[in-house]
Protein backbone atom coordinates (compact mmCIF):
# COMPACT_ATOMS: atom_id res chain seq x y z
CA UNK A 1 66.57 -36.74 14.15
CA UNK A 2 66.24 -33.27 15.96
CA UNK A 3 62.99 -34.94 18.23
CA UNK A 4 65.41 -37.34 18.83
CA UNK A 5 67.86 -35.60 20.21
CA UNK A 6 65.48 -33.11 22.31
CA UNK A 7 64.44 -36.23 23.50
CA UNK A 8 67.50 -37.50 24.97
CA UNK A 9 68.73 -34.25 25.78
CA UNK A 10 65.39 -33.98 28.30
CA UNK A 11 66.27 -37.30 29.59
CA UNK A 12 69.57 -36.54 30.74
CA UNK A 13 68.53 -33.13 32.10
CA UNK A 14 65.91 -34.67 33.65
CA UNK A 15 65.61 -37.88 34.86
CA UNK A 16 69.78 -39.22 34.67
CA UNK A 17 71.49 -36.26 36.09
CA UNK A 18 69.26 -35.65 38.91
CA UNK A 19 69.51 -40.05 39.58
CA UNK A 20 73.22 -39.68 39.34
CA UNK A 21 73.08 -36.92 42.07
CA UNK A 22 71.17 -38.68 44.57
CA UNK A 23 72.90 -41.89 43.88
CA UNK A 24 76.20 -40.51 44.02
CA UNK A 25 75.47 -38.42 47.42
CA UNK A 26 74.09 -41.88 48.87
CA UNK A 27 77.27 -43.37 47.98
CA UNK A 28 78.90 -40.39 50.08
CA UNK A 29 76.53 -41.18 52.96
CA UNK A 30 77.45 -44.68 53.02
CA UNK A 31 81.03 -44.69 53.17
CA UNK A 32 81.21 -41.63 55.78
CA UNK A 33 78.83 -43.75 58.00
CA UNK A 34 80.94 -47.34 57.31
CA UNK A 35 84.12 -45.46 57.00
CA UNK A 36 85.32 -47.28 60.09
CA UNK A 37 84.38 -50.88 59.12
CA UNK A 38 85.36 -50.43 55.64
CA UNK A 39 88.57 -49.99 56.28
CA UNK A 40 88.59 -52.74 58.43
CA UNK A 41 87.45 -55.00 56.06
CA UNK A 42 89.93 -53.71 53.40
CA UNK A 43 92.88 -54.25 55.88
CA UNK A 44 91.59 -57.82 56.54
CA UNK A 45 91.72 -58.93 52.95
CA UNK A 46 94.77 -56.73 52.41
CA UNK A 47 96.68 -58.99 55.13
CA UNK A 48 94.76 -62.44 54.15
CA UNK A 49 96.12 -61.93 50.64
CA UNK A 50 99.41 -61.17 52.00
CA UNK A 51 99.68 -64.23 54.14
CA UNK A 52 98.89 -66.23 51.06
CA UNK A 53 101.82 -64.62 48.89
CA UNK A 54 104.18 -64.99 52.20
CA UNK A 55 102.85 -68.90 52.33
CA UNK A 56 103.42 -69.35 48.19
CA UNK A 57 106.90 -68.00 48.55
CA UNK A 58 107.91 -69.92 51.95
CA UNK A 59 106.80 -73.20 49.26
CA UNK A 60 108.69 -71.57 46.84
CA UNK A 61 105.31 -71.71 44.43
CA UNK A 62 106.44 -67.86 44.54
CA UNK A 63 109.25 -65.80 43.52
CA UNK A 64 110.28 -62.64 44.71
CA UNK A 65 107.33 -59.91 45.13
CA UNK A 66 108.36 -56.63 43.03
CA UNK A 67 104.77 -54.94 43.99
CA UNK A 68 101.31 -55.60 45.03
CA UNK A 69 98.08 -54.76 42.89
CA UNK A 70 94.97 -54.36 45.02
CA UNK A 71 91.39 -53.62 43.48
CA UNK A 72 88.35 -53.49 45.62
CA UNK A 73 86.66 -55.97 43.61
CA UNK A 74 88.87 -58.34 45.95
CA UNK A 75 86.57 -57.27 48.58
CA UNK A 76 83.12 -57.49 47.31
């Protein structure tokens, strides 16, 4: 059990900390350099899904909105 645990305590030090770090500053690097269109894309399915609650109520298929919940999954 101890080689075990030496085991995965060298593969965490090693191999998935030092991954997370580099994957986690090329996240960083990503969104500073998209920043711009990013946000344009979130705004444009921010709005689309708007219209479509605005067109659901004006059909009454929709009562009145008491808030919005917006995930970034939308967007992918």
């Amino acid at each position: 059990m101890v080689k075990r645990h030496e085991a995965l305590l060298h593969l965490r030090e090693n191999s998935v900390l030092k991954y997370r770090i580099e994957q986690i500053a090329a996240l960083h690097e990503y969104l500073v350099n998209n920043r711009d269109e990013l946000a344009r894309q979130i705004l444009s399915v921010f709005k689309d899904s708007c219209t479509q609650a605005l067109n659901l109520q004006k059909k009454c298929d929709k009562g009145k909105i008491q808030h919005i919940h917006f995930t970034f999954s939308d967007i992918v």
